[in-house]
PDB file of N, CA and C in Angstrom:
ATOM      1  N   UNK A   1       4.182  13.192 -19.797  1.00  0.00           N
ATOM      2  CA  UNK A   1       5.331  13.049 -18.910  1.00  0.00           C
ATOM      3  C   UNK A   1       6.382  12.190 -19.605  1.00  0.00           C
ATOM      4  N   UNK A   2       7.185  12.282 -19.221  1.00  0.00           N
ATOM      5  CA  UNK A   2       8.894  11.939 -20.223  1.00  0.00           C
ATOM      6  C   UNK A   2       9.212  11.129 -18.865  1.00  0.00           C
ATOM      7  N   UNK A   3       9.694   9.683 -18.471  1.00  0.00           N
ATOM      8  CA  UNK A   3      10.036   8.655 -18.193  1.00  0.00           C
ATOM      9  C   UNK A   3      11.723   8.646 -18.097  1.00  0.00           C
ATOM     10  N   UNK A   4      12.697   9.034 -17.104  1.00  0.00           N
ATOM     11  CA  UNK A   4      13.770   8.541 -17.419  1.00  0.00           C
ATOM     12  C   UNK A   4      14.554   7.759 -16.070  1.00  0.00           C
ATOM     13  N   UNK A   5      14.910   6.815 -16.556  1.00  0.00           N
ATOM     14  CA  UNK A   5      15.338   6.209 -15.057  1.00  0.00           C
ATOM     15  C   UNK A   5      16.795   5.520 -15.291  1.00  0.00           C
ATOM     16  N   UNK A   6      17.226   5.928 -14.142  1.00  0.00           N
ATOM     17  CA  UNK A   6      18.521   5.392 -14.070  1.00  0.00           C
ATOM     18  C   UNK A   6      18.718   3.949 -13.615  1.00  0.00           C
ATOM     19  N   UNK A   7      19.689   3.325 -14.034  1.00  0.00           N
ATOM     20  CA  UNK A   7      20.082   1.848 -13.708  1.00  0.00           C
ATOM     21  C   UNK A   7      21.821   1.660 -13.232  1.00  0.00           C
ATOM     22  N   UNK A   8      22.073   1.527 -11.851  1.00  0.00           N
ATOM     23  CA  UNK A   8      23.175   1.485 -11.751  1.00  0.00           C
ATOM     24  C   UNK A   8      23.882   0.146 -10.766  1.00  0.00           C
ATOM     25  N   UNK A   9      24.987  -0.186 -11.135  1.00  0.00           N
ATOM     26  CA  UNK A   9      25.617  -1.179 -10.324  1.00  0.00           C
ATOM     27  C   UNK A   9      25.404  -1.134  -9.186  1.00  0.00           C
ATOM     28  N   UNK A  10      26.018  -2.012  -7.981  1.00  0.00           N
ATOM     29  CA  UNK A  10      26.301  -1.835  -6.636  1.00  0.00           C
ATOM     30  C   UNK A  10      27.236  -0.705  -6.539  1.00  0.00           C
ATOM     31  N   UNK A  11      27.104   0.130  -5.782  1.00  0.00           N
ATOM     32  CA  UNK A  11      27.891   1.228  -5.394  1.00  0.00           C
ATOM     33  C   UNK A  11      27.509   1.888  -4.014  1.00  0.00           C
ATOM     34  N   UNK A  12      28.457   2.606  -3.517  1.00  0.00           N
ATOM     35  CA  UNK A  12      28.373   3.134  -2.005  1.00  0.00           C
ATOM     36  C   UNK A  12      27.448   4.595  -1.824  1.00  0.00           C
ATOM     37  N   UNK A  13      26.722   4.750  -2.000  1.00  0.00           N
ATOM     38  CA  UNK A  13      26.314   5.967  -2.120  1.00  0.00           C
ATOM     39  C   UNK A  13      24.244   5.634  -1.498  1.00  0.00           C
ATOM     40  N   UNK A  14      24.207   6.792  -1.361  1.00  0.00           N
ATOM     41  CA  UNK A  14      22.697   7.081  -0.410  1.00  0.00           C
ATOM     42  C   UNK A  14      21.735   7.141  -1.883  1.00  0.00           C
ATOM     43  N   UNK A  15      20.703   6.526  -1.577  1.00  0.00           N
ATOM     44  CA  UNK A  15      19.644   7.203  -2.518  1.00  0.00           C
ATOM     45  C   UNK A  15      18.665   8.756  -2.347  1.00  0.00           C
ATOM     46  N   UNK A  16      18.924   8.923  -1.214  1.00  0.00           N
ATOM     47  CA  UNK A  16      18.344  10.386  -0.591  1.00  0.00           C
ATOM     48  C   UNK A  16      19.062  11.209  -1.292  1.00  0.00           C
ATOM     49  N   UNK A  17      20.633  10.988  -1.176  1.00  0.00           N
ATOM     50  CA  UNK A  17      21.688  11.790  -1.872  1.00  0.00           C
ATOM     51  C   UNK A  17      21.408  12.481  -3.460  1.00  0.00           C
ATOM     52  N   UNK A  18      21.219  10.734  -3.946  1.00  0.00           N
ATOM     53  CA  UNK A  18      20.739  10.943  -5.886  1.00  0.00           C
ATOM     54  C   UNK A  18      19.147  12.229  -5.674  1.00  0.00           C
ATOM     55  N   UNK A  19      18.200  11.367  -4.680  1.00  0.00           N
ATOM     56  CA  UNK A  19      17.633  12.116  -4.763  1.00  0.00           C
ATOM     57  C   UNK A  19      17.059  13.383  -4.283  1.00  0.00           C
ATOM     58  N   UNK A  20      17.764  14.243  -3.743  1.00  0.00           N
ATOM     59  CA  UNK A  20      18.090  15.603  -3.611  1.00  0.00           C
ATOM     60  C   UNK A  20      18.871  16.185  -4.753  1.00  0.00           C
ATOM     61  N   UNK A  21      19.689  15.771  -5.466  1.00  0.00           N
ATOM     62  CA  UNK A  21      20.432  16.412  -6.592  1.00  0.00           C
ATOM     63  C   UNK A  21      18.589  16.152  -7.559  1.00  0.00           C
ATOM     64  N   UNK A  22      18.296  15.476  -8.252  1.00  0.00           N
ATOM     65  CA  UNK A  22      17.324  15.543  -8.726  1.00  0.00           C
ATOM     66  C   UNK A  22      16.022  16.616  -8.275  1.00  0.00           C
ATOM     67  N   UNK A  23      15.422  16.747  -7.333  1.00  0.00           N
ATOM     68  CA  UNK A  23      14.721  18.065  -6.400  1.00  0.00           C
ATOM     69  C   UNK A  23      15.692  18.911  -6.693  1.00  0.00           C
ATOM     70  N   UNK A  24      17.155  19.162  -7.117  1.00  0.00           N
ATOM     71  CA  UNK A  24      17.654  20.294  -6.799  1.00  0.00           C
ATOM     72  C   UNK A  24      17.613  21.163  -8.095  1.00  0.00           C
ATOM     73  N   UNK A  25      17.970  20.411  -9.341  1.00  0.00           N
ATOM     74  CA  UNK A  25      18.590  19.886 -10.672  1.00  0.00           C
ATOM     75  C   UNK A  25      16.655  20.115 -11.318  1.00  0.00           C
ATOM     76  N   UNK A  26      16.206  19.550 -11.340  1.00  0.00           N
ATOM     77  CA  UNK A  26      14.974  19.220 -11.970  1.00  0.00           C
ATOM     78  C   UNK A  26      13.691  20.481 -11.391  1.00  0.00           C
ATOM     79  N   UNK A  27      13.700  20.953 -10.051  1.00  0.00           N
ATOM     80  CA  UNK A  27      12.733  21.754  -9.871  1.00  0.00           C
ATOM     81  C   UNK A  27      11.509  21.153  -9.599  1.00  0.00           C
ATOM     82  N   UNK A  28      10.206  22.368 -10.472  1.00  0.00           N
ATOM     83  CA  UNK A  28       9.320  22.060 -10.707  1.00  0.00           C
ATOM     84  C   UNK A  28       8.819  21.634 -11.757  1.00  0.00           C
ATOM     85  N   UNK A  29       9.538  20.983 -12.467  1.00  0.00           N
ATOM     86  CA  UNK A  29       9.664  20.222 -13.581  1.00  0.00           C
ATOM     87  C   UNK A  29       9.360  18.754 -13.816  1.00  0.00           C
ATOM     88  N   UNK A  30       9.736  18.490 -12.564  1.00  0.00           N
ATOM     89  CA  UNK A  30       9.801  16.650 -12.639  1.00  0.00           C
ATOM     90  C   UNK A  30       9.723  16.163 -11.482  1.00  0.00           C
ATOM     91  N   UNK A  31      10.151  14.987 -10.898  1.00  0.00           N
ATOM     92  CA  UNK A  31      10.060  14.854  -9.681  1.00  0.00           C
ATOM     93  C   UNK A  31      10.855  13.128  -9.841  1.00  0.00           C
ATOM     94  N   UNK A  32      11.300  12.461  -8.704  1.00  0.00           N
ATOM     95  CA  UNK A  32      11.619  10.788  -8.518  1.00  0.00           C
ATOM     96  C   UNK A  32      10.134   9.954  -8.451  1.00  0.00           C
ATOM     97  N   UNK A  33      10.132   9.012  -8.843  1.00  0.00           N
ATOM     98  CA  UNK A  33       9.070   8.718  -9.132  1.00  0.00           C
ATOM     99  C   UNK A  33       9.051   6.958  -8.605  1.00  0.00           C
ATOM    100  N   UNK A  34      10.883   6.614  -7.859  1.00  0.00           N
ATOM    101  CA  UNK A  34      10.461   5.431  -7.785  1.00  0.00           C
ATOM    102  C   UNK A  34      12.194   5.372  -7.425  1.00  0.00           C
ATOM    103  N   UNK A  35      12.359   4.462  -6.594  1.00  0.00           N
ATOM    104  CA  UNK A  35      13.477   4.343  -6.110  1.00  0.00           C
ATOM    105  C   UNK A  35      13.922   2.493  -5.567  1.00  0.00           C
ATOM    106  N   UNK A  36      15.054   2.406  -5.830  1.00  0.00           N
ATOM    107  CA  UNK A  36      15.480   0.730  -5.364  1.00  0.00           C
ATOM    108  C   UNK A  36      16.517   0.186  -4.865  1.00  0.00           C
ATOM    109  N   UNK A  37      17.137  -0.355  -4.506  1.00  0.00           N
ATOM    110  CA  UNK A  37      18.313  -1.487  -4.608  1.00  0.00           C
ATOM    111  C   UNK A  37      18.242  -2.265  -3.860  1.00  0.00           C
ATOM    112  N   UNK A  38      19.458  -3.592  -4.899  1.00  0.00           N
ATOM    113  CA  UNK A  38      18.954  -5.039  -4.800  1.00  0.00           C
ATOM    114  C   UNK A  38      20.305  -5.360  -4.561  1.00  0.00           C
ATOM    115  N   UNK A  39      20.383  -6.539  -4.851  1.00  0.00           N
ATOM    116  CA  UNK A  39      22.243  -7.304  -5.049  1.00  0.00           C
ATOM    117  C   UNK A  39      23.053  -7.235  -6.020  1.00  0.00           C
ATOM    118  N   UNK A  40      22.253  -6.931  -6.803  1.00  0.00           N
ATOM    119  CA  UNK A  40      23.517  -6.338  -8.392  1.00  0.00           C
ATOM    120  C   UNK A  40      23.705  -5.411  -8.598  1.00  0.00           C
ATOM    121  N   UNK A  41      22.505  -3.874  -7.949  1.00  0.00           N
ATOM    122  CA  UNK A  41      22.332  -2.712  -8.049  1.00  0.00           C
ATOM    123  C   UNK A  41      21.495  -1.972  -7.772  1.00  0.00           C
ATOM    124  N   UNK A  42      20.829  -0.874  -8.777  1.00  0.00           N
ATOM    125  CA  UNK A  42      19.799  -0.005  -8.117  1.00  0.00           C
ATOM    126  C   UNK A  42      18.995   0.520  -9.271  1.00  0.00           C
ATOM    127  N   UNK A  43      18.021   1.633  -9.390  1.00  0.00           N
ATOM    128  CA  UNK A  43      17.455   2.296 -10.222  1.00  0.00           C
ATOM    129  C   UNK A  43      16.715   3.725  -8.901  1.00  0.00           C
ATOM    130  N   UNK A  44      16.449   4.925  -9.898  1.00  0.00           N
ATOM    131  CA  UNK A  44      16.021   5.861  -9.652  1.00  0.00           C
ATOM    132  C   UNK A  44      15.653   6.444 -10.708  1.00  0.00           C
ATOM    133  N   UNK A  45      14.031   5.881 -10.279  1.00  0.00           N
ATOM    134  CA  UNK A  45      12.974   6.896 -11.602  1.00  0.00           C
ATOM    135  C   UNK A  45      12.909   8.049 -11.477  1.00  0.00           C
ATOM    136  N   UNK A  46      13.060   8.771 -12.949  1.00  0.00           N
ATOM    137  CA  UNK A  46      12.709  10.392 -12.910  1.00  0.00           C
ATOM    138  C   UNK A  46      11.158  10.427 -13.605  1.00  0.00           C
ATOM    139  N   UNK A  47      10.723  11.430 -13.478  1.00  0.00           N
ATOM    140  CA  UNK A  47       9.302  12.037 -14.242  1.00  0.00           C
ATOM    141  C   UNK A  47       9.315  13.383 -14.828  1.00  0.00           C
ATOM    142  N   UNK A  48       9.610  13.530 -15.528  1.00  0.00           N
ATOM    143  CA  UNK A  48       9.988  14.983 -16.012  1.00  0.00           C
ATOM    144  C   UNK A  48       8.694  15.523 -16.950  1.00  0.00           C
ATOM    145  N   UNK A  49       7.803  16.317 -16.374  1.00  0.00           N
ATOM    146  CA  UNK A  49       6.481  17.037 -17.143  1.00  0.00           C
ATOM    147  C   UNK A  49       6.367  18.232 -17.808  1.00  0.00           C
ATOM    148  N   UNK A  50       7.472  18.714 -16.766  1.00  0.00           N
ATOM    149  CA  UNK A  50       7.621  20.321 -17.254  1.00  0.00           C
ATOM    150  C   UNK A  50       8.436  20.666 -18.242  1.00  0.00           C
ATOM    151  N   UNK A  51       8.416  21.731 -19.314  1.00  0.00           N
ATOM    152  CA  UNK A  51       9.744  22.325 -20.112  1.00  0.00           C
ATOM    153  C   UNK A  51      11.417  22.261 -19.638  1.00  0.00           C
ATOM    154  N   UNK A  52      11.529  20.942 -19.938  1.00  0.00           N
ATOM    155  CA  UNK A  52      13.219  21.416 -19.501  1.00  0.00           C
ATOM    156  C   UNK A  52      14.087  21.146 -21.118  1.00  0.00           C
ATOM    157  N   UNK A  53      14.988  21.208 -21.073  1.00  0.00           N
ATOM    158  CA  UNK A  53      16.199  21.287 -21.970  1.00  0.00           C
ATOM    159  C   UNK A  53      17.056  19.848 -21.554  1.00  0.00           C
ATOM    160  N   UNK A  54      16.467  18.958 -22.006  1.00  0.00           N
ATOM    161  CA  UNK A  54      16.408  17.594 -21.560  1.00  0.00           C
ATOM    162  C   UNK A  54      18.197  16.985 -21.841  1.00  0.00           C
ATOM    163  N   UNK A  55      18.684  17.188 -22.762  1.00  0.00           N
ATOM    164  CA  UNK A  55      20.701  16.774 -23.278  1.00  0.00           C
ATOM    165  C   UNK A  55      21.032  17.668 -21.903  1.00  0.00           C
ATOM    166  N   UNK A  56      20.863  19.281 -21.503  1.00  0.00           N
ATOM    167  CA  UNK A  56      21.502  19.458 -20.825  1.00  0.00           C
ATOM    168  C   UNK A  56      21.120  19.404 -19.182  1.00  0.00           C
ATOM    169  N   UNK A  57      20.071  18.885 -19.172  1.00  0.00           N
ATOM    170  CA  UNK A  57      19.597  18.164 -17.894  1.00  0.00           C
ATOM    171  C   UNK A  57      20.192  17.126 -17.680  1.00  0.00           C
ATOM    172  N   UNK A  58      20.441  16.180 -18.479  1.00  0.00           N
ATOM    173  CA  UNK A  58      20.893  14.623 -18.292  1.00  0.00           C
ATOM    174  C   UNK A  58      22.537  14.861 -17.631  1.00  0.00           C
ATOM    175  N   UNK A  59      23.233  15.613 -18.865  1.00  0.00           N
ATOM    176  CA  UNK A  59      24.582  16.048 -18.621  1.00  0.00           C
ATOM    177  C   UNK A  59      24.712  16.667 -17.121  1.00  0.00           C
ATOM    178  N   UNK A  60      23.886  17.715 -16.844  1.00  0.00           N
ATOM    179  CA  UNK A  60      24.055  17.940 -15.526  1.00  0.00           C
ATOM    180  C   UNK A  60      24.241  16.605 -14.390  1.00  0.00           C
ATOM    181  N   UNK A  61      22.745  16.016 -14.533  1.00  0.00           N
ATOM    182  CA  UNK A  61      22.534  14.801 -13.413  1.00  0.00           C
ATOM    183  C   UNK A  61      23.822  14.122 -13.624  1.00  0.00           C
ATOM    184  N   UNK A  62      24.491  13.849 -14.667  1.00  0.00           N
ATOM    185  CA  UNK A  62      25.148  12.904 -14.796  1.00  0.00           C
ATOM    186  C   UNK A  62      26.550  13.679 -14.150  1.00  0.00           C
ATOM    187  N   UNK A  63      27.178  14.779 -14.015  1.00  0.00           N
ATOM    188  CA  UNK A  63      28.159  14.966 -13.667  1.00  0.00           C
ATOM    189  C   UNK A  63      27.450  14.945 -11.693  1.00  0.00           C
ATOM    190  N   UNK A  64      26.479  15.503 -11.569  1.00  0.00           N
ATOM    191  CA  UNK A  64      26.106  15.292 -10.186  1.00  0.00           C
ATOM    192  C   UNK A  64      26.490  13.957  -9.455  1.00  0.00           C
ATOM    193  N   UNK A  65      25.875  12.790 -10.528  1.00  0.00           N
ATOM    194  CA  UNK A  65      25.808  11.964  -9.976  1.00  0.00           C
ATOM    195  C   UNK A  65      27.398  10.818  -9.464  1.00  0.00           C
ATOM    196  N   UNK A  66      27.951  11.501 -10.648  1.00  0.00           N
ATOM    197  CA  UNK A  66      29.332  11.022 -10.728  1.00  0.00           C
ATOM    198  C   UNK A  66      29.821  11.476  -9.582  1.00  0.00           C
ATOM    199  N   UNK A  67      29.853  12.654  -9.091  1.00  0.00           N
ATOM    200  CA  UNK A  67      30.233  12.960  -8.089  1.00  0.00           C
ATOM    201  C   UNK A  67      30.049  12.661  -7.158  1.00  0.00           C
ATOM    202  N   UNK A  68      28.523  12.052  -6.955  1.00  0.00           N
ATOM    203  CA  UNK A  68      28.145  11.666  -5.629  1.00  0.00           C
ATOM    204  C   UNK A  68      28.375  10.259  -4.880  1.00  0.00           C
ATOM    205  N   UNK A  69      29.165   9.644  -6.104  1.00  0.00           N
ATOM    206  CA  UNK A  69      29.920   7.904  -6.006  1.00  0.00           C
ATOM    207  C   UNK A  69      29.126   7.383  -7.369  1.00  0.00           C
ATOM    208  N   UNK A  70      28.396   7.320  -7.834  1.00  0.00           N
ATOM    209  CA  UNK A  70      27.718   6.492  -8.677  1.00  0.00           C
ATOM    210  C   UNK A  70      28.640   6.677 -10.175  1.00  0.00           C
ATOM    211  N   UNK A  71      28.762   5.183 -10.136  1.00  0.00           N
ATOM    212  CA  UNK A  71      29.948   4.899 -11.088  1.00  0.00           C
ATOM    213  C   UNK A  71      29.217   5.585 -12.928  1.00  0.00           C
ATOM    214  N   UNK A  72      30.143   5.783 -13.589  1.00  0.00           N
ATOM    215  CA  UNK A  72      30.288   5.919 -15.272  1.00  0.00           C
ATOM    216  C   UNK A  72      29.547   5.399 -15.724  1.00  0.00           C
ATOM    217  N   UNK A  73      29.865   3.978 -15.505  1.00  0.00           N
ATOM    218  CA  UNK A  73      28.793   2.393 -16.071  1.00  0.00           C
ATOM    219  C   UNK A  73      27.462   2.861 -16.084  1.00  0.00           C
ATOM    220  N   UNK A  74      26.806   3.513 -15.012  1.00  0.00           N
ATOM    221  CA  UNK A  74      25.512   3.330 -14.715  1.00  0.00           C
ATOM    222  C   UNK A  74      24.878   4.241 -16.618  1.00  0.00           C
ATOM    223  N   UNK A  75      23.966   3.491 -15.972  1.00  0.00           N
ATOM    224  CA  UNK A  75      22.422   3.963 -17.160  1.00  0.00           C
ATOM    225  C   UNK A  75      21.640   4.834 -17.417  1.00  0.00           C
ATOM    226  N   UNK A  76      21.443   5.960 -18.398  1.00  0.00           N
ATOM    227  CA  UNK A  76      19.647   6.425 -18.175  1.00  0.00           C
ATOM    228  C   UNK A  76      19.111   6.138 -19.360  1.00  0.00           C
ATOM    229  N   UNK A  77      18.086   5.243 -18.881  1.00  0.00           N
ATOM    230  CA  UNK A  77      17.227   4.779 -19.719  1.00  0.00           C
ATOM    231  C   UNK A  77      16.155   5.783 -19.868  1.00  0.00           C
ATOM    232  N   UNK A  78      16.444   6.559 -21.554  1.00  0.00           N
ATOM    233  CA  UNK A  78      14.817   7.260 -21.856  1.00  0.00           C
ATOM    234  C   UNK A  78      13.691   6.556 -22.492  1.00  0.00           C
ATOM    235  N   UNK A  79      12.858   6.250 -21.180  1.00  0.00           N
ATOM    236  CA  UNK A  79      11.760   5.721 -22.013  1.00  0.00           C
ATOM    237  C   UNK A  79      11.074   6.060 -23.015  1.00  0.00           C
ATOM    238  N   UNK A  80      11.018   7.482 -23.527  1.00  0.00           N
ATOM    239  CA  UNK A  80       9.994   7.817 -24.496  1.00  0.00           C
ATOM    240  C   UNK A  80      10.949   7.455 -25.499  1.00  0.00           C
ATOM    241  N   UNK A  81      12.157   7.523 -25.813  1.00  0.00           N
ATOM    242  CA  UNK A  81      13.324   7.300 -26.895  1.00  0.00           C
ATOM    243  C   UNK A  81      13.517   6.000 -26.837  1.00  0.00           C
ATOM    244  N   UNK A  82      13.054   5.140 -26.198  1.00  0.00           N
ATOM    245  CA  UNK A  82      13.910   3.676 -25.886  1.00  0.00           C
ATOM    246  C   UNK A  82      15.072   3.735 -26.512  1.00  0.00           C
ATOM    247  N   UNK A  83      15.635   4.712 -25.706  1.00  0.00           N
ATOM    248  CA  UNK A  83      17.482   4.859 -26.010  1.00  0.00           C
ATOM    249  C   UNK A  83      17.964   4.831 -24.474  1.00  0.00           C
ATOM    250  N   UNK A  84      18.987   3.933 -24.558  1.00  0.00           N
ATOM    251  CA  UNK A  84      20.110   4.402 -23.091  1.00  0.00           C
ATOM    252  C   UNK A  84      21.643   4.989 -23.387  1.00  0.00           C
ATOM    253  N   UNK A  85      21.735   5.966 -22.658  1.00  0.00           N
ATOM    254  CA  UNK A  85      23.050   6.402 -22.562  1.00  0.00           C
ATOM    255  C   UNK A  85      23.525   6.364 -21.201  1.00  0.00           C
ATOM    256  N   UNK A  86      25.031   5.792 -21.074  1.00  0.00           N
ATOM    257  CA  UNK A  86      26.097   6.045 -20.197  1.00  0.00           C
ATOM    258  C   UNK A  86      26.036   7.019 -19.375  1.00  0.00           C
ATOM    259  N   UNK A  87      26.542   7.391 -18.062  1.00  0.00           N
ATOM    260  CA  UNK A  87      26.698   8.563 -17.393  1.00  0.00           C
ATOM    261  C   UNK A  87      28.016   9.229 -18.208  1.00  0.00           C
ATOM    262  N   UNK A  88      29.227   8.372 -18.436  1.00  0.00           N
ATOM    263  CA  UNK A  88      30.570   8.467 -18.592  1.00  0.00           C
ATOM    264  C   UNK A  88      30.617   9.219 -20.127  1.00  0.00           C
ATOM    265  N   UNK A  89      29.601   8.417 -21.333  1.00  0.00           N
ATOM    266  CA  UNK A  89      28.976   8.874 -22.148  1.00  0.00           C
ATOM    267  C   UNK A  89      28.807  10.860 -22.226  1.00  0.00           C
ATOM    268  N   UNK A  90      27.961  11.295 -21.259  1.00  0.00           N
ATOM    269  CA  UNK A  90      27.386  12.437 -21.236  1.00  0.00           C
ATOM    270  C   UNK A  90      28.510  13.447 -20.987  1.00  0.00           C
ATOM    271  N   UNK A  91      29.574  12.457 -20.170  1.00  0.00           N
ATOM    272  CA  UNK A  91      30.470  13.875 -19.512  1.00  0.00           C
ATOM    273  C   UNK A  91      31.960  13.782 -20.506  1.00  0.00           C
ATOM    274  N   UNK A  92      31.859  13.166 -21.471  1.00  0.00           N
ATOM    275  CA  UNK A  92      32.988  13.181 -22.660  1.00  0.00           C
ATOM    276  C   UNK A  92      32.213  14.705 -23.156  1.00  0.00           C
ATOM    277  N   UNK A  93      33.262  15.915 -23.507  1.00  0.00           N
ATOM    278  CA  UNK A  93      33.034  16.692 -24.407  1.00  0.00           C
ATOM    279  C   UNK A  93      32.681  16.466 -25.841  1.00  0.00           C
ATOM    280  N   UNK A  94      31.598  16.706 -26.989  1.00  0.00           N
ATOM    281  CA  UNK A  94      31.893  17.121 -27.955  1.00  0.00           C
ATOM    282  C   UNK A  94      32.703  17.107 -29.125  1.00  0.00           C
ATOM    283  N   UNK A  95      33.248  16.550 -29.951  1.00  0.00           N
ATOM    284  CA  UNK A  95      34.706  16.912 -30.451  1.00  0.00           C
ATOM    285  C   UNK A  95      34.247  18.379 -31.127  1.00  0.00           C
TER     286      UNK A  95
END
């Protein structure tokens, strides 16, 4: 299983919200695995087991999530990569 969880500021938005785009976005592939918020912010674990196409999974969530209030700033931390990238990051094109 592939580990990726998001880390985001205080912001106005539902966690049911994030997580329904994820159930929607992810399938039978993965699932939330852990959900939070505190006074500085939040997190929403993913679990991803199944075959996905993981750059254009992220890119998806990440324009989802943008949409759904959750600011640019926020995080996904891949645990198996101990790499984090930006939401704001994902949704810059290419040059």
């Amino acid at each position: 299983m592939r580990d990726v969880f998001l880390y985001f500021p205080e912001a106005d938005f539902a966690l049911d919200d994030l997580e329904e785009i994820v159930e929607r976005e992810v399938g039978d592939a993965g699932e939330v695995t852990g959900s939070g918020i505190g006074q500085t912010g939040g997190n929403l674990d993913i679990g991803i087991w199944g075959e996905v196409d993981l750059p254009a999974l992220l890119k998806t969530l990440a324009e989802e999530f943008v949409a759904a209030g959750v600011p640019g700033e926020a995080v996904f931390h891949l645990v198996d990569e101990d790499r984090r990238v930006t939401l704001m990051s994902l949704l810059i094109p290419a040059p």
